[in-house]
PDB file of N, CA and C in Angstrom:
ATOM      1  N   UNK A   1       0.831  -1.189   0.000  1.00  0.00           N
ATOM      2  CA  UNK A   1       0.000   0.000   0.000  1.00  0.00           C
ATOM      3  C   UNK A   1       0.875   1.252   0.000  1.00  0.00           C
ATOM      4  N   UNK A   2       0.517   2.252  -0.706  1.00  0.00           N
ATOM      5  CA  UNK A   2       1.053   3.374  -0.424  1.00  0.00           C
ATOM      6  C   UNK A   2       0.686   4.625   0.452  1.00  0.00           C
ATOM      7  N   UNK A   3       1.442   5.060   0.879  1.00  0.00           N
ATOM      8  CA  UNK A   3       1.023   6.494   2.319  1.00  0.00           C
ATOM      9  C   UNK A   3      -0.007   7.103   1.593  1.00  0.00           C
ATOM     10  N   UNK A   4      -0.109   7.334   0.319  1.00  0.00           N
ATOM     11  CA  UNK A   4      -0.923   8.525  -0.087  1.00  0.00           C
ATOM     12  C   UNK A   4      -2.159   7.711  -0.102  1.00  0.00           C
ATOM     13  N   UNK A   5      -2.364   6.680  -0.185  1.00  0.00           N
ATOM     14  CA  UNK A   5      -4.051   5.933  -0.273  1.00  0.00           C
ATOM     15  C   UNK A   5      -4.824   6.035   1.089  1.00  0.00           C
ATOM     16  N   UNK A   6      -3.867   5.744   2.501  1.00  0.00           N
ATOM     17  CA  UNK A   6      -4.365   5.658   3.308  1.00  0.00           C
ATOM     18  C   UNK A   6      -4.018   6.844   4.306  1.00  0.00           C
ATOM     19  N   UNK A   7      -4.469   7.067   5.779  1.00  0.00           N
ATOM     20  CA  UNK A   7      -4.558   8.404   6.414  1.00  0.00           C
ATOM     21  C   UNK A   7      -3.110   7.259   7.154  1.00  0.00           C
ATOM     22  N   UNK A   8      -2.229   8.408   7.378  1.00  0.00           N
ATOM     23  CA  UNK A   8      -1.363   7.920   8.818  1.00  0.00           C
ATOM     24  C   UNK A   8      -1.079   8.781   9.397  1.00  0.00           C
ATOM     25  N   UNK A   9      -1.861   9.826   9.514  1.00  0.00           N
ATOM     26  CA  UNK A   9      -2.121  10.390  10.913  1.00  0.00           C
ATOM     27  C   UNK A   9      -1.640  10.089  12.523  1.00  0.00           C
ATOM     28  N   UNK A  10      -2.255   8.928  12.529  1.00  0.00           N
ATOM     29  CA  UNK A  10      -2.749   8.038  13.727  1.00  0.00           C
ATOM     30  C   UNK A  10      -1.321   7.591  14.538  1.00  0.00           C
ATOM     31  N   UNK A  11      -0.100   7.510  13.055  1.00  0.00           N
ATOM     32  CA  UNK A  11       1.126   6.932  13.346  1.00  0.00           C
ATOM     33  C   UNK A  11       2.116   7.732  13.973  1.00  0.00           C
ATOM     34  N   UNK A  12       1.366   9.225  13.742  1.00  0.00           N
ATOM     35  CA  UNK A  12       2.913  10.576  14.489  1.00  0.00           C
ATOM     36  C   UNK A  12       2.276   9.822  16.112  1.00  0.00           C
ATOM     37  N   UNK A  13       1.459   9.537  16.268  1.00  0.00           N
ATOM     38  CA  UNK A  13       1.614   9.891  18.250  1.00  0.00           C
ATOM     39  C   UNK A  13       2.385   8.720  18.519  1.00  0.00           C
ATOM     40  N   UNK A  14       2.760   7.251  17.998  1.00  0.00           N
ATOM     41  CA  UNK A  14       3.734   6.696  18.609  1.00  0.00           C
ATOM     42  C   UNK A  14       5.081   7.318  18.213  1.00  0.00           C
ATOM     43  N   UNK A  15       4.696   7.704  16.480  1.00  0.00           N
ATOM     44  CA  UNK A  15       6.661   8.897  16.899  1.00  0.00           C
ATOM     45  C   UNK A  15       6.939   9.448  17.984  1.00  0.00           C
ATOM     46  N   UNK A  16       6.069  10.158  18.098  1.00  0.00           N
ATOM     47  CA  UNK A  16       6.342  11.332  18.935  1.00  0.00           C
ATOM     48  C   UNK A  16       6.461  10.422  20.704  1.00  0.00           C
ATOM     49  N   UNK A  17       5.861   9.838  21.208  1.00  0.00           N
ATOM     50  CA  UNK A  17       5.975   9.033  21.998  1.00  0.00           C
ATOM     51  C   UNK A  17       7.362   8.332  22.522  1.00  0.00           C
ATOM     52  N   UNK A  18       7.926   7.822  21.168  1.00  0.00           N
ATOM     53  CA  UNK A  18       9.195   7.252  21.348  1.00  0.00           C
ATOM     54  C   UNK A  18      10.045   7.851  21.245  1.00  0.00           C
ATOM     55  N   UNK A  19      10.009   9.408  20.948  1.00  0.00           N
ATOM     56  CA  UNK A  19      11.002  10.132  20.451  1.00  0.00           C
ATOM     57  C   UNK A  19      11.328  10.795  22.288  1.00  0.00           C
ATOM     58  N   UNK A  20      10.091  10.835  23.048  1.00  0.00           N
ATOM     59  CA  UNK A  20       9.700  11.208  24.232  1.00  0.00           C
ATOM     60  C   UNK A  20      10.642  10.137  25.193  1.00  0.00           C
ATOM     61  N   UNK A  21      10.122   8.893  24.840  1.00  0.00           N
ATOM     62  CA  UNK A  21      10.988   7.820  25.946  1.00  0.00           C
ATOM     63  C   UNK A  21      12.271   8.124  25.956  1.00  0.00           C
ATOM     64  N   UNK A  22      12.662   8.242  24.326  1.00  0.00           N
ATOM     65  CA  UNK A  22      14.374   8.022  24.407  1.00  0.00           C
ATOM     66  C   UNK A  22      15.016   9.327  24.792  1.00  0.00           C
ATOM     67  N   UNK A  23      14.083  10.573  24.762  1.00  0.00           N
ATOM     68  CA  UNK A  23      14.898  11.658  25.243  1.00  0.00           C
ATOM     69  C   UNK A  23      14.901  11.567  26.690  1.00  0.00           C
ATOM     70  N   UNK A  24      13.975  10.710  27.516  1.00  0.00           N
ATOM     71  CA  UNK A  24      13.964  10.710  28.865  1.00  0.00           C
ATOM     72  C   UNK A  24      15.215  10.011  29.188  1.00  0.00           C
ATOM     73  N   UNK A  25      15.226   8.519  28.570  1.00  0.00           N
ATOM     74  CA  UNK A  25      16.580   7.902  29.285  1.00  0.00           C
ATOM     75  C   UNK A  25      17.502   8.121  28.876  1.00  0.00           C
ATOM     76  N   UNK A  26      18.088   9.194  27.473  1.00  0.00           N
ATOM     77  CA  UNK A  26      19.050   9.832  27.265  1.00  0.00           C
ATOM     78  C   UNK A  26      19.600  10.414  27.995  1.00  0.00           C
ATOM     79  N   UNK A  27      19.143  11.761  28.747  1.00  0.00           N
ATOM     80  CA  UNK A  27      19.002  12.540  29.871  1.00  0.00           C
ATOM     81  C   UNK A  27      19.410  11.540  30.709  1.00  0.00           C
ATOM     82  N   UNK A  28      19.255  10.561  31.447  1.00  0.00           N
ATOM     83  CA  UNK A  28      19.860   9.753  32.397  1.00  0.00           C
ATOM     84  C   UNK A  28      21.177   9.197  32.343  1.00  0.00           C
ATOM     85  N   UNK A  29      21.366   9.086  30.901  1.00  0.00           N
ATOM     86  CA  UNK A  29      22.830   8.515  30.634  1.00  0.00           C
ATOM     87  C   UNK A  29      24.273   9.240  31.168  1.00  0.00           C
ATOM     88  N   UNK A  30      24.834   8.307  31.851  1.00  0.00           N
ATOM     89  CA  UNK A  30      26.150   8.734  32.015  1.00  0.00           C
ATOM     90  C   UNK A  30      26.797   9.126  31.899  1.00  0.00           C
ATOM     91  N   UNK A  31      26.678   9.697  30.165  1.00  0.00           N
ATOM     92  CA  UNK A  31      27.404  10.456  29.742  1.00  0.00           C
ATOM     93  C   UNK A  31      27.211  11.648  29.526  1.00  0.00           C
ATOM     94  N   UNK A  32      27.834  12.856  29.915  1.00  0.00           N
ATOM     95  CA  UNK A  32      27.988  14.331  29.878  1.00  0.00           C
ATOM     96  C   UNK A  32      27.365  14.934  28.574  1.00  0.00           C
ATOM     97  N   UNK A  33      28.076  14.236  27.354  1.00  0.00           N
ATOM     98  CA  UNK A  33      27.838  14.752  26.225  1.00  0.00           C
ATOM     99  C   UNK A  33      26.390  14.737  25.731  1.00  0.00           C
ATOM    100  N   UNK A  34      26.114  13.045  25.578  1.00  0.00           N
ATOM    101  CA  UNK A  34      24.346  12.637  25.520  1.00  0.00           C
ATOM    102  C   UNK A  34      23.752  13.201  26.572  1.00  0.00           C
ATOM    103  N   UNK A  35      23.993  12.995  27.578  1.00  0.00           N
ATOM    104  CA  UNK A  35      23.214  13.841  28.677  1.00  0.00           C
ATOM    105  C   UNK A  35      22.366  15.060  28.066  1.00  0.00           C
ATOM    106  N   UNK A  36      23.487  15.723  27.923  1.00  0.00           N
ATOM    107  CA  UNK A  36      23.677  17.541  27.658  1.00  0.00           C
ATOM    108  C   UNK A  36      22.771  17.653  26.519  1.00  0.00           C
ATOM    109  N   UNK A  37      22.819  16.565  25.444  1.00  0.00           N
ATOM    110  CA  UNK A  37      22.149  17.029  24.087  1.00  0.00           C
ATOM    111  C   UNK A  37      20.822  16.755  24.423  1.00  0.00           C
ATOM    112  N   UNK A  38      20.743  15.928  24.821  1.00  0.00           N
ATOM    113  CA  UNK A  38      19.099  15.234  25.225  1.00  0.00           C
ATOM    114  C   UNK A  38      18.208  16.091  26.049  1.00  0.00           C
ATOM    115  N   UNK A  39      19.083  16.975  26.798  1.00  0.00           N
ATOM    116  CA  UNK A  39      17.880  17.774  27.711  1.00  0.00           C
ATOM    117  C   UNK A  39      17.959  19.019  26.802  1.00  0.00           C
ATOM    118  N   UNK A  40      18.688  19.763  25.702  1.00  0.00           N
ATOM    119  CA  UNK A  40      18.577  20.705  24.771  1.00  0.00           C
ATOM    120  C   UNK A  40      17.452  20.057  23.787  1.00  0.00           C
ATOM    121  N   UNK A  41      17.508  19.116  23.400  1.00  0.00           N
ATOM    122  CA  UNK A  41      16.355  18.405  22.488  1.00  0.00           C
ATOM    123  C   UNK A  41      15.188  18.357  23.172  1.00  0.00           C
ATOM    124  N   UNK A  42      15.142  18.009  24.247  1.00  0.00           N
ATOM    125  CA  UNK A  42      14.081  17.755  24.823  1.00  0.00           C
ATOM    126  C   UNK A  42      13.236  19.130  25.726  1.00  0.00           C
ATOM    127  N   UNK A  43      14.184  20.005  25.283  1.00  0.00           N
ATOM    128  CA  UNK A  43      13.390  21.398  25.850  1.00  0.00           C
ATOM    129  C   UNK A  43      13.043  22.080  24.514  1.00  0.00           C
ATOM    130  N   UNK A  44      13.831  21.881  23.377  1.00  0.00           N
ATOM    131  CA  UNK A  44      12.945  22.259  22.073  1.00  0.00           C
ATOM    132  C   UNK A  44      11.530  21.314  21.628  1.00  0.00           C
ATOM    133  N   UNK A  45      11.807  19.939  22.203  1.00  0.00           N
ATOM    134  CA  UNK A  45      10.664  19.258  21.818  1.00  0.00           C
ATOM    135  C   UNK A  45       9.188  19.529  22.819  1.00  0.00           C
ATOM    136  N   UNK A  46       9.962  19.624  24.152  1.00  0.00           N
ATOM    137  CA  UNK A  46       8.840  20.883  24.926  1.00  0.00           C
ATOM    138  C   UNK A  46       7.961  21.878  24.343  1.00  0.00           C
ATOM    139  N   UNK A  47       8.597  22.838  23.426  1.00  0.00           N
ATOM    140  CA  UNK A  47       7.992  23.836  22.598  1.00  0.00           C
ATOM    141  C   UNK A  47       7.137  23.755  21.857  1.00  0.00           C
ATOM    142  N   UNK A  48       7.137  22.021  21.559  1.00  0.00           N
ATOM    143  CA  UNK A  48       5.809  21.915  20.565  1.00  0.00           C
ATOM    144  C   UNK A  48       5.039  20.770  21.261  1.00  0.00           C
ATOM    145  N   UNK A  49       5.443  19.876  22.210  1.00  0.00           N
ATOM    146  CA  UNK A  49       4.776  18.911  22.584  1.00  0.00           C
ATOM    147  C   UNK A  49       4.674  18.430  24.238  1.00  0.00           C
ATOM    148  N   UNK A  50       5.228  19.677  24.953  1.00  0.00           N
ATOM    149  CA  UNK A  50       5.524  19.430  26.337  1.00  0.00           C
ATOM    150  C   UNK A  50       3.989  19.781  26.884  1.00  0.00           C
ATOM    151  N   UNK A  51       3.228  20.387  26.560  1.00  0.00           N
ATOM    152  CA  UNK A  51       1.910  20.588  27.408  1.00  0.00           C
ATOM    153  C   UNK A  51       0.404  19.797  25.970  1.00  0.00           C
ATOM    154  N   UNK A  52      -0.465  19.891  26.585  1.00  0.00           N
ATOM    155  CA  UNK A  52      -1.754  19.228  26.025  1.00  0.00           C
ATOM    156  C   UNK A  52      -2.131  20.442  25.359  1.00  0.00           C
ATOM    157  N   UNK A  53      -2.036  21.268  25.800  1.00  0.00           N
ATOM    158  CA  UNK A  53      -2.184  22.447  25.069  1.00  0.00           C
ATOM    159  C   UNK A  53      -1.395  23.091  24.145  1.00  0.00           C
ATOM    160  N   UNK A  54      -0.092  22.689  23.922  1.00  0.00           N
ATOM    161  CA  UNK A  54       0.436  23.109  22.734  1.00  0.00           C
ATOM    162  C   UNK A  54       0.661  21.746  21.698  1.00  0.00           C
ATOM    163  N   UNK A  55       0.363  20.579  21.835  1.00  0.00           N
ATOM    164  CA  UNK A  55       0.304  19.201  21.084  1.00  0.00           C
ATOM    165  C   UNK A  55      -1.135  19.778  20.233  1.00  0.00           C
ATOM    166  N   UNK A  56      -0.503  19.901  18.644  1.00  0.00           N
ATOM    167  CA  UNK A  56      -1.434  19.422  17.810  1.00  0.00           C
ATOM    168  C   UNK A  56      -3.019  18.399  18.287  1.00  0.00           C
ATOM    169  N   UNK A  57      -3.923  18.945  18.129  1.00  0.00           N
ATOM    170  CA  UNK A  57      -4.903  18.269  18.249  1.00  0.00           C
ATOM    171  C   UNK A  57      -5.295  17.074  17.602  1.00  0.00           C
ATOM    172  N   UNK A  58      -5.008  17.431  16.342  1.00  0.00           N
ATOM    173  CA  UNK A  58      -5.197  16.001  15.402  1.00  0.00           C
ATOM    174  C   UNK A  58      -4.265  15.058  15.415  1.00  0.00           C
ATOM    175  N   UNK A  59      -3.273  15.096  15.883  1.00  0.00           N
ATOM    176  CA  UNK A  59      -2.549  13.867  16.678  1.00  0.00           C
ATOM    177  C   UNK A  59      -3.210  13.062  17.225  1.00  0.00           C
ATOM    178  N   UNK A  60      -3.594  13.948  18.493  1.00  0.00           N
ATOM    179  CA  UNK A  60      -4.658  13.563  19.236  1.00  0.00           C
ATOM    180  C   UNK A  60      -5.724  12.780  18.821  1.00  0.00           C
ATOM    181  N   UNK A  61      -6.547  13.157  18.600  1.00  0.00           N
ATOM    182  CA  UNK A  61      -7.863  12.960  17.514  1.00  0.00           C
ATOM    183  C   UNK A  61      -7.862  11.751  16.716  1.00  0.00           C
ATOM    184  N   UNK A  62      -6.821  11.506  16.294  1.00  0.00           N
ATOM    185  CA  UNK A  62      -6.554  10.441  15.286  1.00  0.00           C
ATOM    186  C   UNK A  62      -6.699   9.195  15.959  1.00  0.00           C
ATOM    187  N   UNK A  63      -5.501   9.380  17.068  1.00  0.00           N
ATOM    188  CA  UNK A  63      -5.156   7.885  17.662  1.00  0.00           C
ATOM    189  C   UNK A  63      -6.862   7.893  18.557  1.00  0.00           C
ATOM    190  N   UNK A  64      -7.208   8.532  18.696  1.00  0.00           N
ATOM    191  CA  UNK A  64      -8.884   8.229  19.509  1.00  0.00           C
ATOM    192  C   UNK A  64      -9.708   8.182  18.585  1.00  0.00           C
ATOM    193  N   UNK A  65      -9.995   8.275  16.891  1.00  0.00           N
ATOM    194  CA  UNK A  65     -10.724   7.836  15.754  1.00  0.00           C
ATOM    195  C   UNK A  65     -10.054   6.034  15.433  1.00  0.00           C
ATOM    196  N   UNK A  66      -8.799   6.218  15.559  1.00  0.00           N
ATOM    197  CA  UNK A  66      -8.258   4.947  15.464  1.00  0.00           C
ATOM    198  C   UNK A  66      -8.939   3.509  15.923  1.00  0.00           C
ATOM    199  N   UNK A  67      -9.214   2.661  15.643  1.00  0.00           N
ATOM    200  CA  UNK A  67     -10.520   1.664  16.526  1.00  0.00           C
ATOM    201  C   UNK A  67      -9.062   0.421  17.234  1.00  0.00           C
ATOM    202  N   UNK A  68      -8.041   0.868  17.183  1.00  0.00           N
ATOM    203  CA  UNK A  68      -7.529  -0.288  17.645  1.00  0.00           C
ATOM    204  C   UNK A  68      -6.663   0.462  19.318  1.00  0.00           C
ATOM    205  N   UNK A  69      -7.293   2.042  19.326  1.00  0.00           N
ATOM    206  CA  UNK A  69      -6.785   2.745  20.311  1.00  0.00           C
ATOM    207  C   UNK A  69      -8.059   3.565  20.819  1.00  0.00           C
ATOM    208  N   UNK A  70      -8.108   4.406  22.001  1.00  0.00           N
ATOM    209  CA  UNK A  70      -8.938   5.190  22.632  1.00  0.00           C
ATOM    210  C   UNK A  70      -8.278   6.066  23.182  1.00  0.00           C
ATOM    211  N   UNK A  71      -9.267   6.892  24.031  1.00  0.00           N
ATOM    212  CA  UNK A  71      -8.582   8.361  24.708  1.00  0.00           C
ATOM    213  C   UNK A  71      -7.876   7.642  26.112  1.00  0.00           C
ATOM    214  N   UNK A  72      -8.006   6.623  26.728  1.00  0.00           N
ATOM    215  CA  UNK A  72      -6.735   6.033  27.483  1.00  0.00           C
ATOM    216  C   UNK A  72      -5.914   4.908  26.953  1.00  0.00           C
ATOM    217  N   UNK A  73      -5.856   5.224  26.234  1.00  0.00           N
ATOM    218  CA  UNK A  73      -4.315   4.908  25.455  1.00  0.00           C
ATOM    219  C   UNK A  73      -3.343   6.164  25.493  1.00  0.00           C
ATOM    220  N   UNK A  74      -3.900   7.324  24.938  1.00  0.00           N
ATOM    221  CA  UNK A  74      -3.520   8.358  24.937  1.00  0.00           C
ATOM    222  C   UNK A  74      -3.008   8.793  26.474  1.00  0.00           C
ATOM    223  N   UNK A  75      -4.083   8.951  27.287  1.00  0.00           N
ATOM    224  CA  UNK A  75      -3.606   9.032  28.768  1.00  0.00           C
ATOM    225  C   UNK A  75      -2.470   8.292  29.704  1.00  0.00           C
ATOM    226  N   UNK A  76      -2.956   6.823  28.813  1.00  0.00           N
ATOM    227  CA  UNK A  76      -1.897   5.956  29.689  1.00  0.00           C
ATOM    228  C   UNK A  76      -0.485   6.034  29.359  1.00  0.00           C
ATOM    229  N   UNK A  77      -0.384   5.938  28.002  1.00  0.00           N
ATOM    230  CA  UNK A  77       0.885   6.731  27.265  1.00  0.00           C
ATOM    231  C   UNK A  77       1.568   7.661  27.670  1.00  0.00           C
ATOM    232  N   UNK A  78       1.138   8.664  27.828  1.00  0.00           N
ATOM    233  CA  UNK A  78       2.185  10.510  28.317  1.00  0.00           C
ATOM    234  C   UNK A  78       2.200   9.828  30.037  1.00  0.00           C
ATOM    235  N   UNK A  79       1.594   9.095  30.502  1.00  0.00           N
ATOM    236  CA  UNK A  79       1.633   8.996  32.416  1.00  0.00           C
ATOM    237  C   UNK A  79       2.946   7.877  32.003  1.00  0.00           C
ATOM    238  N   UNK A  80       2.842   7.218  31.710  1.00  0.00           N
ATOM    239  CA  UNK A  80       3.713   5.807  31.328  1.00  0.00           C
ATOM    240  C   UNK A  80       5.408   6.629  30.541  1.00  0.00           C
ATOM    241  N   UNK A  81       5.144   7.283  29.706  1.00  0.00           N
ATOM    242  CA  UNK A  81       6.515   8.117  29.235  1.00  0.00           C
ATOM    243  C   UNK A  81       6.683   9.178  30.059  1.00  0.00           C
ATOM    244  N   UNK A  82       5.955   9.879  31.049  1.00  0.00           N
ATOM    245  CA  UNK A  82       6.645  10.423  32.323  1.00  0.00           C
ATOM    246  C   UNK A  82       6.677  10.295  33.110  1.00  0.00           C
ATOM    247  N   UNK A  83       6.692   8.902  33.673  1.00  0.00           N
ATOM    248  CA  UNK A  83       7.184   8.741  35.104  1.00  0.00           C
ATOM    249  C   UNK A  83       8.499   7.557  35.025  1.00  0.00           C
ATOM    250  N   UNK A  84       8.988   7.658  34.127  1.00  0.00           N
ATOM    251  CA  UNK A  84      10.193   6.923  33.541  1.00  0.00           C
ATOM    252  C   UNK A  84      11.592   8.149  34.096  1.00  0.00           C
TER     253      UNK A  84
END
């Protein structure tokens, strides 16, 4: 199948999700350098996705139109990638 036939919408919120985990345990790493980059990444990725209120809605929206997800998926997700 090709992207343009079907919607994948639905697919940025696990990007964005995993892009979330790995900047968390980046930030934990031992090392100075990764350390350092990961919390600069992760305060620009703040800017667009650190509050519910600045996250795109149709992100949102999607994965809760999605029938193989709901609005706690969504919930359980951001509680589950921040308390890591």
């Amino acid at each position: 199948m090709s992207g343009t036939l079907y919607v994948t919408a639905n697919l940025h919120f696990h990007d964005l999700l995993g892009i979330l985990t790995n900047l968390l345990e980046w930030e934990k790493d031992a090392s100075p350098n990764l350390s350092d980059m990961a919390f600069q990444i992760h305060k620009k990725f703040d800017d667009y996705y650190g509050d519910w209120a600045k996250t795109n809605p149709m992100v949102l929206i999607d994965v809760v139109f999605d029938p193989r997800y709901k609005l706690n998926f969504i919930i359980f997700s951001f509680r589950k990638a921040l308390s890591q």
